[in-house]
C-alpha atoms as a PDB file:
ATOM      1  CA  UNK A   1       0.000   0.000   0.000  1.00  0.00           C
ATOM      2  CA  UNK A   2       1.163   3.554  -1.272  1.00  0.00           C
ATOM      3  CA  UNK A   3      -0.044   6.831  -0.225  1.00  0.00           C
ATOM      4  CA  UNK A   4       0.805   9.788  -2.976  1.00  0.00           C
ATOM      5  CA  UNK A   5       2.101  12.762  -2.283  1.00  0.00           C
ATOM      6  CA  UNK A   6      -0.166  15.447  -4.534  1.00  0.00           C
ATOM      7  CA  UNK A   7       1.299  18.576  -2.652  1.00  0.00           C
ATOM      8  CA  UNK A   8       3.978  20.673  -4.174  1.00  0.00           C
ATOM      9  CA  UNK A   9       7.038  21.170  -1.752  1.00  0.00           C
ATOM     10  CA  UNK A  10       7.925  24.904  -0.644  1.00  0.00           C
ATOM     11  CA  UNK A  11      11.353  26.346  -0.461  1.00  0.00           C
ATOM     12  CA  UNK A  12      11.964  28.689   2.091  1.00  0.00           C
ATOM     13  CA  UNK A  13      15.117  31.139   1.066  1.00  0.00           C
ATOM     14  CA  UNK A  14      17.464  31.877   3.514  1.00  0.00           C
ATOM     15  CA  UNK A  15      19.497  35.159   2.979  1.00  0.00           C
ATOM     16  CA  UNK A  16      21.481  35.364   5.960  1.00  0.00           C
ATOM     17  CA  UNK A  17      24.569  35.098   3.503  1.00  0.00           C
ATOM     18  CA  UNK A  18      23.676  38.211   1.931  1.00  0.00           C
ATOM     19  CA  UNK A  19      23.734  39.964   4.640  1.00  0.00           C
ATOM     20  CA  UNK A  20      27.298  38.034   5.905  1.00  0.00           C
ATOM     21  CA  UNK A  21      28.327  39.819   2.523  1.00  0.00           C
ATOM     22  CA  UNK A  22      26.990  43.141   3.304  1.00  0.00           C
ATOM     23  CA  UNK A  23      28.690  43.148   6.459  1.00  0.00           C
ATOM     24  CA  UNK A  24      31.837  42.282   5.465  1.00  0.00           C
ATOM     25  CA  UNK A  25      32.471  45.961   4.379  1.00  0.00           C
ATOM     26  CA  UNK A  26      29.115  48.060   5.753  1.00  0.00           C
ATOM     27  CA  UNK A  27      29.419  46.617   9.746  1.00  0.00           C
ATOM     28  CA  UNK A  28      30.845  49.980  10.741  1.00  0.00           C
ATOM     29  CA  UNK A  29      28.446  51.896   8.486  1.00  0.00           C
ATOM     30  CA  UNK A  30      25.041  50.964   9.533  1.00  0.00           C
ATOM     31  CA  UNK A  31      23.502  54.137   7.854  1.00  0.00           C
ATOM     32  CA  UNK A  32      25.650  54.232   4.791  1.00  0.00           C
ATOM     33  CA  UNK A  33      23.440  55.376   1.394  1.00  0.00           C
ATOM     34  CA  UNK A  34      25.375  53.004  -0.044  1.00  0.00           C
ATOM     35  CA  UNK A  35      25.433  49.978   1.873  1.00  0.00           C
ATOM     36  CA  UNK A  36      25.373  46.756  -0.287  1.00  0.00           C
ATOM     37  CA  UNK A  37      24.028  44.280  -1.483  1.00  0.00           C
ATOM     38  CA  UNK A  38      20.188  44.945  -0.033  1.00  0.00           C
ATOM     39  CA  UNK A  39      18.628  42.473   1.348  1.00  0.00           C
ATOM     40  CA  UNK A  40      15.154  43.600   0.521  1.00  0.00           C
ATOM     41  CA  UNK A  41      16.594  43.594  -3.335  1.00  0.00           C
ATOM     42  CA  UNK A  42      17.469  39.899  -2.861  1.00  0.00           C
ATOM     43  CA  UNK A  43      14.886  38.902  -1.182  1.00  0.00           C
ATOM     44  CA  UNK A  44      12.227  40.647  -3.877  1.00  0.00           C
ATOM     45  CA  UNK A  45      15.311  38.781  -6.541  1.00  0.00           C
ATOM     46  CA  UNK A  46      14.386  34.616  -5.041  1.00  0.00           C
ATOM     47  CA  UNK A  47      10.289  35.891  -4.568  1.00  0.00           C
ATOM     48  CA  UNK A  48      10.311  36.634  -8.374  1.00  0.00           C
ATOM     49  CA  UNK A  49      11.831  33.727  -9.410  1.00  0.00           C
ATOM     50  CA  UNK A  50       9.232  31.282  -6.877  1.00  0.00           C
ATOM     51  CA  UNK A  51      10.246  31.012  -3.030  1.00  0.00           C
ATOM     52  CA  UNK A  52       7.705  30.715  -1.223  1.00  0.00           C
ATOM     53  CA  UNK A  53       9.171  32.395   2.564  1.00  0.00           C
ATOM     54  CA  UNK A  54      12.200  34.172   3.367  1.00  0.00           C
ATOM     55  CA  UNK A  55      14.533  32.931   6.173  1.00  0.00           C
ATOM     56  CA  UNK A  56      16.573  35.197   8.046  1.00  0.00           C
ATOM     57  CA  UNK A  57      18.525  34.283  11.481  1.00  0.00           C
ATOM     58  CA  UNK A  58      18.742  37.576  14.060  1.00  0.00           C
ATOM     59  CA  UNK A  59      21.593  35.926  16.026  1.00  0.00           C
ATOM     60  CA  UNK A  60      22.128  36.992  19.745  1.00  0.00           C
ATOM     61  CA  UNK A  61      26.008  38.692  18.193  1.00  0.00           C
ATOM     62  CA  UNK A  62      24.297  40.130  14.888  1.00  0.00           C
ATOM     63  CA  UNK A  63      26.557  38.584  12.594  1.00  0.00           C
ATOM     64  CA  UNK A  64      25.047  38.899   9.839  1.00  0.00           C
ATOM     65  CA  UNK A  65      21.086  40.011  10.213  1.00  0.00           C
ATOM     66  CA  UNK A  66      20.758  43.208  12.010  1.00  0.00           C
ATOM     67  CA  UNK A  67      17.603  44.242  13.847  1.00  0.00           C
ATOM     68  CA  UNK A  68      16.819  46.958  11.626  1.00  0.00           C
ATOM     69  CA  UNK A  69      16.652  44.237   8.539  1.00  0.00           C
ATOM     70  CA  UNK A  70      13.827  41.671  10.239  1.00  0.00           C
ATOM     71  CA  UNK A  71      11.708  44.931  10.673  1.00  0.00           C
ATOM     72  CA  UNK A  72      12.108  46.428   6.535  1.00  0.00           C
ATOM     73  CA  UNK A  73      11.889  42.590   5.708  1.00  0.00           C
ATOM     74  CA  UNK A  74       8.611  42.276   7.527  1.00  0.00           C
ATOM     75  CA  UNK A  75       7.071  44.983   5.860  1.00  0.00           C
ATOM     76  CA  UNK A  76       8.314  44.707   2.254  1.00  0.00           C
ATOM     77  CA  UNK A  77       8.644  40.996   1.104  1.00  0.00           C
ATOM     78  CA  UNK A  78       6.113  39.781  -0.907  1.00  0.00           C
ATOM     79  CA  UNK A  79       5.781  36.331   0.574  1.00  0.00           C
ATOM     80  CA  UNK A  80       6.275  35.001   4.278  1.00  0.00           C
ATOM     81  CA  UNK A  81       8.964  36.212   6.476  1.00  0.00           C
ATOM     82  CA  UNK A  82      10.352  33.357   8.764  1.00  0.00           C
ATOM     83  CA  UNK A  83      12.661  34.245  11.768  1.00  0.00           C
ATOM     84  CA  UNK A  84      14.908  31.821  13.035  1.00  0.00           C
ATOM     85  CA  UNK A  85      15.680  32.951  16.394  1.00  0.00           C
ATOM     86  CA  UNK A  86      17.363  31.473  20.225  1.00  0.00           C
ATOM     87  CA  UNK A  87      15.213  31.341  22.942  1.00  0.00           C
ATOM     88  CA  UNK A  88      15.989  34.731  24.604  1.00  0.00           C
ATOM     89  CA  UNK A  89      14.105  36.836  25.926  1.00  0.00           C
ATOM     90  CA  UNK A  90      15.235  39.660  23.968  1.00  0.00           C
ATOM     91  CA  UNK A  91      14.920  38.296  20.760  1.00  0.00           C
ATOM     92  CA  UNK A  92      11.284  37.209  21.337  1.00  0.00           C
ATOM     93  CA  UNK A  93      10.720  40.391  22.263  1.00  0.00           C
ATOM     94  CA  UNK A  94      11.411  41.751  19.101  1.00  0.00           C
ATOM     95  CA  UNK A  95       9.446  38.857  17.484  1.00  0.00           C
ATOM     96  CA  UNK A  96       6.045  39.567  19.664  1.00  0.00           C
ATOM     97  CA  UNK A  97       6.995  42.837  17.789  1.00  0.00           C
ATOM     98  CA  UNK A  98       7.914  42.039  14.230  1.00  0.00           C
ATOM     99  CA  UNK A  99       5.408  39.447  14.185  1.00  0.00           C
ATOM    100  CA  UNK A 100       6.961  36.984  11.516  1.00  0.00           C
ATOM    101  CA  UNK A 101       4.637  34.714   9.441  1.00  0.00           C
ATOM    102  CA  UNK A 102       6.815  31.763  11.105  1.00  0.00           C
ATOM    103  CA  UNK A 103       9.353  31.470  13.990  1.00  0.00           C
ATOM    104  CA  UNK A 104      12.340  28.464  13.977  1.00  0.00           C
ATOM    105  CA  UNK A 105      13.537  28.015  17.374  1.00  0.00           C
ATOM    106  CA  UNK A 106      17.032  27.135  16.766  1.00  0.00           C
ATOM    107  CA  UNK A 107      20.196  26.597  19.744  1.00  0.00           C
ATOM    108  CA  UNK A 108      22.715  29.150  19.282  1.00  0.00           C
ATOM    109  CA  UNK A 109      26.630  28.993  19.678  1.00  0.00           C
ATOM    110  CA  UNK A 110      28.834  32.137  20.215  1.00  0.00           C
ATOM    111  CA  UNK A 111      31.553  30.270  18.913  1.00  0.00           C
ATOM    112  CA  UNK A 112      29.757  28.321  15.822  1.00  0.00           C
ATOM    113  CA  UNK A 113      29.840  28.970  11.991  1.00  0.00           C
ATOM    114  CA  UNK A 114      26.945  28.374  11.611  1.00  0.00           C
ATOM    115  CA  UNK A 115      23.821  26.276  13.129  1.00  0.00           C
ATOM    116  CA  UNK A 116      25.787  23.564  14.240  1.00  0.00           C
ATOM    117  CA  UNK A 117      23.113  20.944  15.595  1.00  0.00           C
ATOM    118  CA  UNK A 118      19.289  20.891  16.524  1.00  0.00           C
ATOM    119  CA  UNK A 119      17.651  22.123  19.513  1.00  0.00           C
ATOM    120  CA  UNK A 120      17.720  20.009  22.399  1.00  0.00           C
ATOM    121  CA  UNK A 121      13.853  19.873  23.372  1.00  0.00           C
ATOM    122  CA  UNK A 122      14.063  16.578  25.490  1.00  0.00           C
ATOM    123  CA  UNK A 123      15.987  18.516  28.269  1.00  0.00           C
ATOM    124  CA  UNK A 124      14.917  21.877  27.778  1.00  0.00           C
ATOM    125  CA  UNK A 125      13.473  23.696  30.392  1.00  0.00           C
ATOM    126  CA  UNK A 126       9.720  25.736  30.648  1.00  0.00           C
ATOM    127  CA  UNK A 127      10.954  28.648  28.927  1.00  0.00           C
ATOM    128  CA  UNK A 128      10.882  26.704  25.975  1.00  0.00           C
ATOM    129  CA  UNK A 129       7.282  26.374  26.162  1.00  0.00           C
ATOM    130  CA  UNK A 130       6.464  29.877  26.957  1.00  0.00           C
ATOM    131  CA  UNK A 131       7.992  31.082  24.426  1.00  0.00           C
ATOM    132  CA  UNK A 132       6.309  28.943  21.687  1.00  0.00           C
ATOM    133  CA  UNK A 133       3.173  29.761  23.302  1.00  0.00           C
ATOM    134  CA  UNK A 134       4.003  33.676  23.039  1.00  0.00           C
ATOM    135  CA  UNK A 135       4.575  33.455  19.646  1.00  0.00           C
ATOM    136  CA  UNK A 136       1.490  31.254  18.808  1.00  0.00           C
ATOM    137  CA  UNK A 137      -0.491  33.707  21.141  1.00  0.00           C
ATOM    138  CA  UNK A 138       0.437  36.634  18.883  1.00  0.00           C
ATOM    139  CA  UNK A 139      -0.489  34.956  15.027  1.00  0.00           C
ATOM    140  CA  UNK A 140       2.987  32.909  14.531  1.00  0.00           C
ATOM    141  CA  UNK A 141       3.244  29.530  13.570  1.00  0.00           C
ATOM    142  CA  UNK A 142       6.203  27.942  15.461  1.00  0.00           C
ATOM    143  CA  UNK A 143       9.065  25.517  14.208  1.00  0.00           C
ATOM    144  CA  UNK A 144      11.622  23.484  16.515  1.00  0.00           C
ATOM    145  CA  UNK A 145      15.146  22.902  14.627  1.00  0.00           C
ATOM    146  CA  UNK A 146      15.250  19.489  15.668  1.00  0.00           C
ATOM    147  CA  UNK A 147      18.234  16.623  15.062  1.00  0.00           C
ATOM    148  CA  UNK A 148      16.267  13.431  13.450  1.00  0.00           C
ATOM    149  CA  UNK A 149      15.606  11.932  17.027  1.00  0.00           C
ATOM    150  CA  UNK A 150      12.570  10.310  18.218  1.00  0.00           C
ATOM    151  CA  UNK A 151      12.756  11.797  21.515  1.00  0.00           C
ATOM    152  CA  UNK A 152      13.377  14.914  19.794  1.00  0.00           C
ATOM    153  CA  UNK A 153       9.949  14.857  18.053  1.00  0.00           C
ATOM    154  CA  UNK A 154       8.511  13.480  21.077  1.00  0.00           C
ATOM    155  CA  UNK A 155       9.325  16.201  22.938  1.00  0.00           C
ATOM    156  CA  UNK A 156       8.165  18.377  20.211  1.00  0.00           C
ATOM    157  CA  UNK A 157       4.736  17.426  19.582  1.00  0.00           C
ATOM    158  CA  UNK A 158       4.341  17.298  23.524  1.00  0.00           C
ATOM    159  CA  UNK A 159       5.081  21.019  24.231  1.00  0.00           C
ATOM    160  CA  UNK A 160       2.361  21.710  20.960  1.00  0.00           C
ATOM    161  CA  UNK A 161       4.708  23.108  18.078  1.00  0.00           C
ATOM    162  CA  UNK A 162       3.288  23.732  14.697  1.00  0.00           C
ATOM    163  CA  UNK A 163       6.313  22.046  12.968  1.00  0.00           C
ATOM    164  CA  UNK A 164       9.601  20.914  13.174  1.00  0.00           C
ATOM    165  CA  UNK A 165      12.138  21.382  10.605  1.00  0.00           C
ATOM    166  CA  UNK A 166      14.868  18.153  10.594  1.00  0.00           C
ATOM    167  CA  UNK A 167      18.275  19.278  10.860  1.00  0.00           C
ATOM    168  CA  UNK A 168      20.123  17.688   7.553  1.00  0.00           C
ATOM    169  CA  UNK A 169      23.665  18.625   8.359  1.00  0.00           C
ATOM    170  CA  UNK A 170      24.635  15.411   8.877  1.00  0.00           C
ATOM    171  CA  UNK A 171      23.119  13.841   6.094  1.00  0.00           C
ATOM    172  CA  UNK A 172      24.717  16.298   3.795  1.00  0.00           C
ATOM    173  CA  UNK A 173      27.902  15.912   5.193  1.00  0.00           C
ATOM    174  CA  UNK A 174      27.545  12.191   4.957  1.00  0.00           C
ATOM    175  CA  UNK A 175      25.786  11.984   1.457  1.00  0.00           C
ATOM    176  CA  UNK A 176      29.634  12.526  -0.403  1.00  0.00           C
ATOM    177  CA  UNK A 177      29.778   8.803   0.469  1.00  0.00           C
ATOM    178  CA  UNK A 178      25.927   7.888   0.327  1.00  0.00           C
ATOM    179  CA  UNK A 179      24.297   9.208   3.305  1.00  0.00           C
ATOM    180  CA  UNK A 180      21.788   6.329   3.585  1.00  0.00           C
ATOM    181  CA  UNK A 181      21.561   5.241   7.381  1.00  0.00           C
ATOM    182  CA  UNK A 182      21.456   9.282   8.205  1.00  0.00           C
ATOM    183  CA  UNK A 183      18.588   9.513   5.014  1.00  0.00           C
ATOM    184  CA  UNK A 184      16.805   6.636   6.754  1.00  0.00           C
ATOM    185  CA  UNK A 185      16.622   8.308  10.536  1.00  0.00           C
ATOM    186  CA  UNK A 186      15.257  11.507   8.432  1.00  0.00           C
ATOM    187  CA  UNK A 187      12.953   9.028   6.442  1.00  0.00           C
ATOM    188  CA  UNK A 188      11.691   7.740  10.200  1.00  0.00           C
ATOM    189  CA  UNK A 189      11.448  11.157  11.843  1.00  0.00           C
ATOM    190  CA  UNK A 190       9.504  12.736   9.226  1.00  0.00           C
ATOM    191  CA  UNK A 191       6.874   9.799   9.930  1.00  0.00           C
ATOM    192  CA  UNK A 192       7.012   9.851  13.613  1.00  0.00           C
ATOM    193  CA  UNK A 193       6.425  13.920  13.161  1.00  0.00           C
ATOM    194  CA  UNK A 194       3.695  13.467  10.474  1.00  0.00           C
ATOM    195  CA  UNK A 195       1.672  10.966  12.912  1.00  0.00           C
ATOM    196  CA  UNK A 196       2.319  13.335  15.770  1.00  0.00           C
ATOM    197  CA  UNK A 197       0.170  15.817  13.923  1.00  0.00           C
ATOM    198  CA  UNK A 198       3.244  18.358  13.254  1.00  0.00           C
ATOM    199  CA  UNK A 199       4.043  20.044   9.811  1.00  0.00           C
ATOM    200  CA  UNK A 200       7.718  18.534   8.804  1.00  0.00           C
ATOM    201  CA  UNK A 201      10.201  20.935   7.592  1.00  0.00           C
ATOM    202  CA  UNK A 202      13.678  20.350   6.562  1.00  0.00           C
ATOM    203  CA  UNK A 203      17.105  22.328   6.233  1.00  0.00           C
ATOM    204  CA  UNK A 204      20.704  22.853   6.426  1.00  0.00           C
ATOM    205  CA  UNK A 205      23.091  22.130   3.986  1.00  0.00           C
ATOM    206  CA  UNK A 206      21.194  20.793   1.388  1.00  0.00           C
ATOM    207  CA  UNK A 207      22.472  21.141  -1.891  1.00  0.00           C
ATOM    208  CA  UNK A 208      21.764  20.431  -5.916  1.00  0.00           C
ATOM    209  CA  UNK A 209      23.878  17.493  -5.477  1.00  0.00           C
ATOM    210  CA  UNK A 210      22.044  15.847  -2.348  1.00  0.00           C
ATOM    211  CA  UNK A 211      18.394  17.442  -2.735  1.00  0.00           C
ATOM    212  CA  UNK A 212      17.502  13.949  -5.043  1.00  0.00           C
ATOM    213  CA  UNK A 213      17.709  11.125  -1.996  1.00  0.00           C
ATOM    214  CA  UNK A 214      15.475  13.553  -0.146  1.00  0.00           C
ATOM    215  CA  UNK A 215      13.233  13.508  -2.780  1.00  0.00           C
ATOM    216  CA  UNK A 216      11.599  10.118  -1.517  1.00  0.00           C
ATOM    217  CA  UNK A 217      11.974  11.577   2.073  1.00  0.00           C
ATOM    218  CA  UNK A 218       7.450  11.635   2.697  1.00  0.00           C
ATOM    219  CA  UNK A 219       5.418  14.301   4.285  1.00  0.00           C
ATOM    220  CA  UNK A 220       8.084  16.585   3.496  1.00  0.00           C
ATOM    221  CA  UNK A 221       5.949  20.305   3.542  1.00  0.00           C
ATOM    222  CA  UNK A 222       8.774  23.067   3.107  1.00  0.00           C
ATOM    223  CA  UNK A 223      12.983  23.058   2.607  1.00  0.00           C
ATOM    224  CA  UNK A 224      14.829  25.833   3.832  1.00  0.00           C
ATOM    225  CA  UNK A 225      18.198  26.529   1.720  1.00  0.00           C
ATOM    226  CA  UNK A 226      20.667  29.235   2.145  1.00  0.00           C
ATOM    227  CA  UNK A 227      24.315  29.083   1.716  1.00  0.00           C
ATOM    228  CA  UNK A 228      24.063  26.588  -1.512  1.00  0.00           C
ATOM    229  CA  UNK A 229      21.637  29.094  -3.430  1.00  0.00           C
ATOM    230  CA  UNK A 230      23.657  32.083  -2.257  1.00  0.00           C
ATOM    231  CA  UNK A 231      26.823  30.459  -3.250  1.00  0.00           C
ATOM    232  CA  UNK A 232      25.636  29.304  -7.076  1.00  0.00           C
ATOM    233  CA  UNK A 233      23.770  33.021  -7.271  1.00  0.00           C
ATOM    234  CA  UNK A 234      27.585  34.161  -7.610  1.00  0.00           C
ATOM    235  CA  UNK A 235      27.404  32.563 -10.642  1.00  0.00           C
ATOM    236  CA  UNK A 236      24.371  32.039 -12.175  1.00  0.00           C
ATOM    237  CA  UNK A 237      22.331  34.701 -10.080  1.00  0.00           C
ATOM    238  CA  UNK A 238      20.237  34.412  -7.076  1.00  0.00           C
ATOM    239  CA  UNK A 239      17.244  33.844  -9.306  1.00  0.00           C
ATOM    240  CA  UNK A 240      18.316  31.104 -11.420  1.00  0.00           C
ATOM    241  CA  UNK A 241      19.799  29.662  -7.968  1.00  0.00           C
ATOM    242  CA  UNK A 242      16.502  29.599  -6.863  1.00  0.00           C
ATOM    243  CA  UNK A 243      14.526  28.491 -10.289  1.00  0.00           C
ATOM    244  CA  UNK A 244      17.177  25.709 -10.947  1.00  0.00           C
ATOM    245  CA  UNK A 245      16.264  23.988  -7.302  1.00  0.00           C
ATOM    246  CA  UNK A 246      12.861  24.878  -7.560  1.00  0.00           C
ATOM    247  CA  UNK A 247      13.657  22.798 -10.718  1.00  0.00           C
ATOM    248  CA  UNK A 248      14.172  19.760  -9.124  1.00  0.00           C
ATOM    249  CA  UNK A 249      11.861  20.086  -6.196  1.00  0.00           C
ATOM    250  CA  UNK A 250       9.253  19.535  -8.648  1.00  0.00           C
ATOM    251  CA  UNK A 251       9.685  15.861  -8.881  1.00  0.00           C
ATOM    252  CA  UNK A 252       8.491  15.743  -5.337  1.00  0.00           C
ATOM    253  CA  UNK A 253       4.589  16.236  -5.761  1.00  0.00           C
ATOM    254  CA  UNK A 254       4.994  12.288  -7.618  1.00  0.00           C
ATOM    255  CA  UNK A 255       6.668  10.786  -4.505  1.00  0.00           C
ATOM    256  CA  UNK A 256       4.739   7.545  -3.000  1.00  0.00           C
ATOM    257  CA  UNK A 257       6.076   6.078   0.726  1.00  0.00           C
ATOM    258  CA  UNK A 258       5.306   2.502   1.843  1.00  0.00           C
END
């Protein structure tokens, strides 16, 4: 017995990168007319050629995304703004405020890259709850950045989360060489989410190269991507970035799961 997939899968765009870029040179210039490259221009650039949300991190250091940007983002984008965000008080603060379409509760690391792993909601304490509640309170839908666990998505469903969104770092680091026992514990947590009644997301270095095994991942809803399409835009431009993976998400809507 198969059950089709009909549904077309979303890609959320995350431009954090653009912003790492703007940085770069602008970090001391805040106000500068000429501060470059805009992120409402990029983000207007991936909307045009069909994402569906816009991902930005506000990071407790603001690395890259500055306060200033979630709040112009909010109000110009043409699609769905979603905030990835610690759980701190002052940054939900500024999301009661902003009020993003979507909120990803993510850890954070001082010292980390990037995102490095998912959230740890098994052993996280009530704060964690409040703040999802907060947000859902004032119109957002809220996502947990979760490692492929089942305790993780336990502990997910029980403190009432919209989604989750699967952390795919280590499949993407392990798909050079395959990547099939860390597709498989995606494969599994996507079902244990689905049956838990939560939307399943999924992101974090996924690629051109390793989007196809997660292709025949089911109840996939929405892929956030960043770096990759941010790195090919240098080349081919952010909008045939976006329309080339777009491109190959297609195949999804004819996926059927056991």
């Amino acid at each position: 017995m198969s059950e089709s997939l009909d549904h077309v899968l979303k890609l959320g765009v995350n431009i954090d990168h653009v912003a790492t870029l703007r940085q770069a040179r602008y970090a001391l210039l805040p106000d500068a007319h000429n501060s470059e490259p805009s992120l409402v221009a990029a983000a207007h650039e991936v909307e045009a050629a069909g994402a569906d949300s816009i991902t930005i991190h506000l990071r407790q250091d603001r690395r890259h995304i500055q306060d200033r940007d979630v709040y112009e983002l909010r109000d110009k984008i043409h699609t769905k703004l979603n905030l990835e965000m610690g759980n701190t008080r002052e940054i939900l603060d500024i999301a009661l405020e902003v009020k993003p379409h979507f909120a990803c509760l993510v850890p954070e690391n001082r010292q980390e890259i990037t995102t490095e792993g998912g959230l740890n909601v098994a052993a996280a304490d009530a704060s964690l709850e409040e703040t999802i509640q907060a947000l859902q309170e004032n119109g957002t839908k809220v996502s947990l950045f979760v490692d492929p666990e089942p305790e993780q998505i336990a502990a997910s469903a029980a403190l009432g989360t919209d989604m989750v969104e699967l952390h795919t770092g280590a499949f993407a680091n392990a798909a050079v060489e395959g990547g099939e026992e860390e597709f498989k514990l995606l494969q599994a947590a996507g079902i244990q989410a689905h049956e838990a009644g939560l939307q399943v997301n999924a992101g974090h270095g996924i690629t051109l190269s390793n989007l196809p095994m997660l292709m025949h991942m089911p109840y996939l809803a929405e892929l956030n991507i960043g770096h990759s399409l941010v790195a090919r835009g240098l080349f081919c431009g952010l909008s045939g970035s976006v329309k080339d993976m777009l491109a190959l998400m297609s195949s999804y809507s004819s996926v059927s799961v056991s």
